[in-house]
N, C-alpha and C. Protein backbone atom coordinates (compact mmCIF):
# COMPACT_ATOMS: atom_id res chain seq x y z
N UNK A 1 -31.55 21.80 -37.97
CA UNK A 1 -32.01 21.91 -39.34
C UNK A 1 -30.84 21.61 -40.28
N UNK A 2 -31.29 20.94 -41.10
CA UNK A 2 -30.55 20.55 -42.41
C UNK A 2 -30.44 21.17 -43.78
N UNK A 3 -29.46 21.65 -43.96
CA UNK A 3 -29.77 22.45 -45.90
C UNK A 3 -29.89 21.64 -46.96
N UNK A 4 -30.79 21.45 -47.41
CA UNK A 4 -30.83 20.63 -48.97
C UNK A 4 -29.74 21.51 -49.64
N UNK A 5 -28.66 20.68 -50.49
CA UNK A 5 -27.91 21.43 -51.41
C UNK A 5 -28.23 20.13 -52.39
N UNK A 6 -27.41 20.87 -53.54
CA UNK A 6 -27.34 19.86 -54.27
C UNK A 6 -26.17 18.70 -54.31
N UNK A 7 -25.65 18.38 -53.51
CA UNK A 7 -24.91 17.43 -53.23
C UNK A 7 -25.51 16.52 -52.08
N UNK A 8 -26.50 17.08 -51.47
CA UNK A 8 -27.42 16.08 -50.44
C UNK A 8 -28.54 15.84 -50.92
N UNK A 9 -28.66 16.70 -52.16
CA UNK A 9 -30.41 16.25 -52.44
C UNK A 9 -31.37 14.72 -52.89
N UNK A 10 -30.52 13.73 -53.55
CA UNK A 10 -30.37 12.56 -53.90
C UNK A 10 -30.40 12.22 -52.71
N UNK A 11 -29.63 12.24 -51.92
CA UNK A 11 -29.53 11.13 -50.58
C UNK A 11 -31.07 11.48 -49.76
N UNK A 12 -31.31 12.36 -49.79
CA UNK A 12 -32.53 13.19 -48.88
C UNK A 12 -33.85 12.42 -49.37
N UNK A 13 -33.95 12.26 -50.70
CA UNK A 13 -35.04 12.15 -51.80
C UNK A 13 -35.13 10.57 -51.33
N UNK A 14 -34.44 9.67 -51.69
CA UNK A 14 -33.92 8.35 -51.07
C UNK A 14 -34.17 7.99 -49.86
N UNK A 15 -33.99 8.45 -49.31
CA UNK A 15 -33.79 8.48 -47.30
C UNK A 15 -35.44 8.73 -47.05
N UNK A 16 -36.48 9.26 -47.80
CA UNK A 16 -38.13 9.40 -47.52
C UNK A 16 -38.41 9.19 -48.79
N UNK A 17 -37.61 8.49 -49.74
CA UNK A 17 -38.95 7.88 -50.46
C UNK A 17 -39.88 8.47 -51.28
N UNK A 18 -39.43 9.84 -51.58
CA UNK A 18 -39.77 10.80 -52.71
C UNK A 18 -41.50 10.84 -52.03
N UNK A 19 -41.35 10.79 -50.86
CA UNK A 19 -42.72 11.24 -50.09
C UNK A 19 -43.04 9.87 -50.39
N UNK A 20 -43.06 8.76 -50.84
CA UNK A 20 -44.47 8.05 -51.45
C UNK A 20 -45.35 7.57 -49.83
N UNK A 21 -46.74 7.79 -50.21
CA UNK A 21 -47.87 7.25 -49.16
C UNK A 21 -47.40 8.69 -47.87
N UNK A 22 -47.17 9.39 -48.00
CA UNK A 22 -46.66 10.11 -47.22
C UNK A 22 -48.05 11.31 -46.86
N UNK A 23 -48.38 12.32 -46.42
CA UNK A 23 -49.04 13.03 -45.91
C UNK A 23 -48.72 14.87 -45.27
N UNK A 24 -49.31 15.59 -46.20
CA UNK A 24 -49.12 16.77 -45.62
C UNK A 24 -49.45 17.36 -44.40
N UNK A 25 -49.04 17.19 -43.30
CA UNK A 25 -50.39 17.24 -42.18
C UNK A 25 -50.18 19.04 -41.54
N UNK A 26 -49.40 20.05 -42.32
CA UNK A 26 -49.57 21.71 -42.01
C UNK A 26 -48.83 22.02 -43.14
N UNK A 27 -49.25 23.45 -43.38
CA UNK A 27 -48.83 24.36 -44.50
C UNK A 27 -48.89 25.85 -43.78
N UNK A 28 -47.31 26.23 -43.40
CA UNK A 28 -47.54 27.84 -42.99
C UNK A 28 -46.81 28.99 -43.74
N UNK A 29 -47.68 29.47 -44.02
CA UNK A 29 -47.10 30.52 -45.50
C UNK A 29 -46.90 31.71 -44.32
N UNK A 30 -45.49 32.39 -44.29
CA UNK A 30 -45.13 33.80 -43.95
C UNK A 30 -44.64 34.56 -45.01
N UNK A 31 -45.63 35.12 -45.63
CA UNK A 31 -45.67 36.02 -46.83
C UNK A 31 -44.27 37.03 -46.41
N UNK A 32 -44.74 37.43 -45.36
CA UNK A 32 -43.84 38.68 -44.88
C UNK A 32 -42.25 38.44 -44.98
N UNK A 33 -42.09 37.64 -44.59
CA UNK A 33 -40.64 36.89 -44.58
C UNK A 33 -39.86 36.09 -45.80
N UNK A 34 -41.00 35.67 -46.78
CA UNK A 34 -41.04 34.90 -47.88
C UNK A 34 -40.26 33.40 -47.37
N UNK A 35 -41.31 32.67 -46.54
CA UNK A 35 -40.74 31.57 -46.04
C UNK A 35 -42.45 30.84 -46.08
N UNK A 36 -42.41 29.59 -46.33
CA UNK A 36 -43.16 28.81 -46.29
C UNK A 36 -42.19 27.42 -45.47
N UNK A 37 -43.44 26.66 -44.43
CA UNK A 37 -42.85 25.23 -43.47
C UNK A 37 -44.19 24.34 -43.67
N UNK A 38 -43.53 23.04 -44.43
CA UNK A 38 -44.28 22.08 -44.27
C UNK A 38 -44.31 21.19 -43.66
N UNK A 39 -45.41 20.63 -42.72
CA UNK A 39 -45.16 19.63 -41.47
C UNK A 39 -45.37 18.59 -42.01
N UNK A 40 -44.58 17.06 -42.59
CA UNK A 40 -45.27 16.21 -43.55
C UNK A 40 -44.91 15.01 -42.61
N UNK A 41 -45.87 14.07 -42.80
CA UNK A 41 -45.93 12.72 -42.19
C UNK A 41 -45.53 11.94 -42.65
N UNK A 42 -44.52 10.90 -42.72
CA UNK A 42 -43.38 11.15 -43.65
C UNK A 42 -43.72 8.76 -43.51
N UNK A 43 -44.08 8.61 -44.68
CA UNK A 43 -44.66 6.83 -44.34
C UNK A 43 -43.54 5.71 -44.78
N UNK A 44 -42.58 6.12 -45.44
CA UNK A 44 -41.36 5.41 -45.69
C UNK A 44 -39.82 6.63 -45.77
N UNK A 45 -39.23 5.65 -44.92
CA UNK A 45 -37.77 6.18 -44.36
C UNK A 45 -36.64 5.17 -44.32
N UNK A 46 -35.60 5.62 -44.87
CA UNK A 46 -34.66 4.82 -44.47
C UNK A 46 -34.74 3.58 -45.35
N UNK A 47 -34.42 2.83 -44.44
CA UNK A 47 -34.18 1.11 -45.66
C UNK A 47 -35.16 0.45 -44.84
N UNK A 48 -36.61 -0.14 -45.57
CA UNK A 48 -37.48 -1.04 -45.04
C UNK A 48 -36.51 -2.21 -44.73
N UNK A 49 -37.60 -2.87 -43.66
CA UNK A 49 -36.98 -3.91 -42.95
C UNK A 49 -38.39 -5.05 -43.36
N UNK A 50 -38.08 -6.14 -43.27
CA UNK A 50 -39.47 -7.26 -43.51
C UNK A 50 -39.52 -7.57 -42.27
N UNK A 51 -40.68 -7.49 -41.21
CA UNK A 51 -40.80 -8.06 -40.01
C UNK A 51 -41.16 -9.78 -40.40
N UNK A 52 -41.49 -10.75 -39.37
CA UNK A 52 -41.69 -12.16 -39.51
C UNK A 52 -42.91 -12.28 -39.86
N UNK A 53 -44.05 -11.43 -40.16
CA UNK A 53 -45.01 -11.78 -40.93
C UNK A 53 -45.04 -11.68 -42.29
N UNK A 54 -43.95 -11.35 -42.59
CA UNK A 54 -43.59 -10.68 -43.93
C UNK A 54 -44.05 -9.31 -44.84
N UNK A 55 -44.46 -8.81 -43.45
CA UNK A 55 -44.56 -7.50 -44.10
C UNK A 55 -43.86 -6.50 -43.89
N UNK A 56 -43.64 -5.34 -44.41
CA UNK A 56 -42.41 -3.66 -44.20
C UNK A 56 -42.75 -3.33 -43.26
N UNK A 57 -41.68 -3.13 -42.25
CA UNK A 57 -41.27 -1.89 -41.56
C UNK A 57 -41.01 -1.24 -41.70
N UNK A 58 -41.80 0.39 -42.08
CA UNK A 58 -41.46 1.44 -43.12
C UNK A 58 -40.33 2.42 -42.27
N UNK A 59 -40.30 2.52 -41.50
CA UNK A 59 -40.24 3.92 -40.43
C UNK A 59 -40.38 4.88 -40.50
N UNK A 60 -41.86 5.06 -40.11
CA UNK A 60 -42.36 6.22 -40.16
C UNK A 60 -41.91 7.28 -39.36
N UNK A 61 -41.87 8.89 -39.98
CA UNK A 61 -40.85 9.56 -39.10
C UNK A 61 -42.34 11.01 -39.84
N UNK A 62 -41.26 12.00 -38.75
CA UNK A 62 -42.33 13.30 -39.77
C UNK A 62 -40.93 14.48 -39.81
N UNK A 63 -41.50 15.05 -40.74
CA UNK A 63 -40.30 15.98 -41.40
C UNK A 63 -40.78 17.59 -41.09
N UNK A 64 -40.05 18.33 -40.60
CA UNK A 64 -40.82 19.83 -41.10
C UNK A 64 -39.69 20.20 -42.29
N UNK A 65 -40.37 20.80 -42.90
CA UNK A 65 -39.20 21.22 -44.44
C UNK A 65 -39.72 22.57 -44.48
N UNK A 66 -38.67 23.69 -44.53
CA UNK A 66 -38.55 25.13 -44.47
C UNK A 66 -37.92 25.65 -45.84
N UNK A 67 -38.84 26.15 -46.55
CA UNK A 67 -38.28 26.69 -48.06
C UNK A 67 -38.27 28.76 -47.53
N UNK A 68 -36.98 29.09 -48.23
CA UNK A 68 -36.93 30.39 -47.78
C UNK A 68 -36.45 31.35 -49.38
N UNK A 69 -37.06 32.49 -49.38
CA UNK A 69 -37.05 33.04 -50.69
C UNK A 69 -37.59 32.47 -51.67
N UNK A 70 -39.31 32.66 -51.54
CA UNK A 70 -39.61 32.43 -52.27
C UNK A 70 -40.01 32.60 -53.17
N UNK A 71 -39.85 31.99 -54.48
CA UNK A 71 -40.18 32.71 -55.66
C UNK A 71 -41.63 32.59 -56.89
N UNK A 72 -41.91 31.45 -56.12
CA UNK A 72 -43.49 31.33 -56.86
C UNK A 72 -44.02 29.89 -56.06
N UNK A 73 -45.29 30.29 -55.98
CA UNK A 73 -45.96 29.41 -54.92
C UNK A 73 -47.36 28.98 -55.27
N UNK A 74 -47.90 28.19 -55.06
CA UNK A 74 -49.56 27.44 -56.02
C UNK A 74 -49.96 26.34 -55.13
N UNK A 75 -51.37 26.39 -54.11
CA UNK A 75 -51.74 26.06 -53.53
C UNK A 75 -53.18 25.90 -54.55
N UNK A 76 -53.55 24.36 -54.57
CA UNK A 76 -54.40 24.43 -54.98
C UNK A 76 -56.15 24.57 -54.17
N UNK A 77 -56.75 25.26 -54.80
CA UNK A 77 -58.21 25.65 -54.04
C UNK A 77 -58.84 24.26 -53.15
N UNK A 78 -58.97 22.74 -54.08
CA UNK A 78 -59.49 21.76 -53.64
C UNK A 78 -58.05 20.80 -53.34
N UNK A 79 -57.19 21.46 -52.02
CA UNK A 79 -56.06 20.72 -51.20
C UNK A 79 -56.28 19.54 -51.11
N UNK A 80 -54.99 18.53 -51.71
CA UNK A 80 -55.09 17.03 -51.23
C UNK A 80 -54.10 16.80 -50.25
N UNK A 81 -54.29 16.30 -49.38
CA UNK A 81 -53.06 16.64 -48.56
C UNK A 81 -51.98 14.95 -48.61
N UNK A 82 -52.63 13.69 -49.63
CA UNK A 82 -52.04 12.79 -49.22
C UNK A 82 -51.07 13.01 -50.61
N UNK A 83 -49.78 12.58 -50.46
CA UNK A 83 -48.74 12.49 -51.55
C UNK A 83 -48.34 10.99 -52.10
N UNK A 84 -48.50 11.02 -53.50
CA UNK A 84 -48.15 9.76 -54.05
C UNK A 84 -46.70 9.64 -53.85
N UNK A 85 -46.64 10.51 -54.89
CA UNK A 85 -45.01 10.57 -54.73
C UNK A 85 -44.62 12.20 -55.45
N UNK A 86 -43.63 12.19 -54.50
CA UNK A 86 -43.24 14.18 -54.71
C UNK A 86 -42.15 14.42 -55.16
N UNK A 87 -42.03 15.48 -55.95
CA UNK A 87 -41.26 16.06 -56.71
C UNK A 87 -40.48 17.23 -55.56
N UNK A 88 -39.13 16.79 -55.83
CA UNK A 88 -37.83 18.02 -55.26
C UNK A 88 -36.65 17.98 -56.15
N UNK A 89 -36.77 18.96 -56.62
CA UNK A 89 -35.27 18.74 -57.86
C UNK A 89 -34.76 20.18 -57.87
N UNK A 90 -33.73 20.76 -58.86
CA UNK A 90 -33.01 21.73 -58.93
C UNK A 90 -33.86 21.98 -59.84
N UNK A 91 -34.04 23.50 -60.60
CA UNK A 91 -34.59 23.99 -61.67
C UNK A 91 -33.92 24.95 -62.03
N UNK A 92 -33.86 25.57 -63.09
CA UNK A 92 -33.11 26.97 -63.51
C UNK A 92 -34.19 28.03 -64.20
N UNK A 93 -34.30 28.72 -63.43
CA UNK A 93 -35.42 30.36 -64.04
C UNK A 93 -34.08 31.08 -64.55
N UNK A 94 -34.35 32.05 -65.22
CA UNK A 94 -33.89 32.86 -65.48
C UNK A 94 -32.04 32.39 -65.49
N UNK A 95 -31.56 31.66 -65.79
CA UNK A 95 -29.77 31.28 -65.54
C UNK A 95 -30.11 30.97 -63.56
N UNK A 96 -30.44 31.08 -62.68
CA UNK A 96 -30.67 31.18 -61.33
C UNK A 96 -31.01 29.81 -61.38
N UNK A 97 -30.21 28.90 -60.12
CA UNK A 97 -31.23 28.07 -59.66
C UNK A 97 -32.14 27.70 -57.97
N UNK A 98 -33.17 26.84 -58.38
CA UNK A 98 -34.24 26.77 -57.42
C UNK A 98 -34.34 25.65 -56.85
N UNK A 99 -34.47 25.69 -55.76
CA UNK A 99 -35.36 24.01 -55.14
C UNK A 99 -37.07 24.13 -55.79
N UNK A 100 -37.62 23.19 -56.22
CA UNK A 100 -38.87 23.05 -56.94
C UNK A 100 -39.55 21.68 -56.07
N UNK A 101 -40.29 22.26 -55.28
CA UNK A 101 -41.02 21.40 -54.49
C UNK A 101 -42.38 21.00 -55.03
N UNK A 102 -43.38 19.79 -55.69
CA UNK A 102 -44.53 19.43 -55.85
C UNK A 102 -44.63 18.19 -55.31
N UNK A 103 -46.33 18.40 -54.58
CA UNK A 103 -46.97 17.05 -54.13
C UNK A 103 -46.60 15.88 -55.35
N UNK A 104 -46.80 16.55 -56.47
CA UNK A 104 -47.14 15.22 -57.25
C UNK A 104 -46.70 16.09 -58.72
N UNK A 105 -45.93 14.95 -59.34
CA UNK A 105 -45.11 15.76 -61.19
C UNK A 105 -46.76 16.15 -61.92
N UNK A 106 -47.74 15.61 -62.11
CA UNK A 106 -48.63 15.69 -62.89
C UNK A 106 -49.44 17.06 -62.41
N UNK A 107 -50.49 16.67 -61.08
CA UNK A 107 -50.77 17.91 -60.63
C UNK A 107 -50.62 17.79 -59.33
N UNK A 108 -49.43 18.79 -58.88
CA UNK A 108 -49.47 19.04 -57.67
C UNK A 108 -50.64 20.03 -56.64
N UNK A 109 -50.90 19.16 -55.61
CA UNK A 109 -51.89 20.14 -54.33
C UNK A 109 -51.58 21.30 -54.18
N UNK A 110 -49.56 21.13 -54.03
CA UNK A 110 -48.85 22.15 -53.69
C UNK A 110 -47.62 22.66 -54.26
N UNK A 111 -47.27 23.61 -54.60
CA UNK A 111 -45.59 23.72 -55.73
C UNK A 111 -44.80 24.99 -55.11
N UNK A 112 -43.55 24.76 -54.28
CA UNK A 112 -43.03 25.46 -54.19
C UNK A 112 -41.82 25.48 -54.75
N UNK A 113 -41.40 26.78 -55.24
CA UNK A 113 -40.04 27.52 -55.84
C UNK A 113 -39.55 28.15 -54.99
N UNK A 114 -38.00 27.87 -54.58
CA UNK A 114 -37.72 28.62 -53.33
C UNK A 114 -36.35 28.56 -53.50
N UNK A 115 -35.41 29.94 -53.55
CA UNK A 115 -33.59 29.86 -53.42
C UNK A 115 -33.30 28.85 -52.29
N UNK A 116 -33.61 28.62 -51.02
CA UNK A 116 -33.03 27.84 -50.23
C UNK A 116 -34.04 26.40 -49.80
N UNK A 117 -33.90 25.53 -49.45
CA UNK A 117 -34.62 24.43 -48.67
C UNK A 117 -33.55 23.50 -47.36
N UNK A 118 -34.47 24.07 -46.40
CA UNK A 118 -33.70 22.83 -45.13
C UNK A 118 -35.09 21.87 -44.72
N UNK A 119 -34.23 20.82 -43.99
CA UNK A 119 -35.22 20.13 -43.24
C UNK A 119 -34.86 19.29 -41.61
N UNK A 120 -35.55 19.12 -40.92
CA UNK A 120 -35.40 18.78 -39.50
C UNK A 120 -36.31 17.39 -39.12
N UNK A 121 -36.07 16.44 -39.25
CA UNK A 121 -36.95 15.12 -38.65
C UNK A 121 -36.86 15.24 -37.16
N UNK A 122 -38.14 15.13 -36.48
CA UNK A 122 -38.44 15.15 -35.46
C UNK A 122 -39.58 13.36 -35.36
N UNK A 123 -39.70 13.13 -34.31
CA UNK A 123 -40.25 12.06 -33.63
C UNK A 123 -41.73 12.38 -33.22
């Protein structure tokens, strides 16, 4: 597992493509623990390549992303699970800052606020 800080968060955001065409495919909320893990299907990675038909080689990869301490959370009733493009940035509540996770800037499916964020690409 990997820690989003803010000195990796740019490269991270870059490296998948701010989600775009991407896919939520699990959402596991442990209230008890204040940890939420998202399993996302992850449709551009890395630096496309043009194969000889001339179309992208995206590399598709899938991500689990683990937000811990969390501080406000909004799941919407009618879930979309596909992502245009997603929002991860720093935020400041209160002087404090947050990782601020949304499917989407306008209306997100899903919005998490959370003191920490890591992530782990798996195959």
């Amino acid at each position: 597992m990997t820690l989003i800080t803010k000195e990796n968060l740019n490269h991270f955001i870059d490296y998948v493509h701010n989600f775009h065409d991407s896919t939520i495919e699990d959402v596991k909320l442990d209230y008890k623990n204040s940890k939420i893990i998202l399993d996302l299907n992850v449709f551009w990675s890395g630096t496309p390549t043009i194969k000889k038909d001339g179309t992208y080689e995206t590399h598709r990869t899938k991500i689990k992303m683990y937000f811990e301490e969390i501080e406000q959370f909004r799941l919407q009733e009618t879930y979309q699970d596909y992502i245009e493009s997603a929002l991860l940035k720093i935020i400041k509540i209160k002087n404090e800052e947050f990782f601020c996770f949304a499917s989407d800037e306008q209306e997100p499916s899903i919005a998490i606020v959370s003191k920490k964020a890591f992530y782990e690409e798996y195959k």
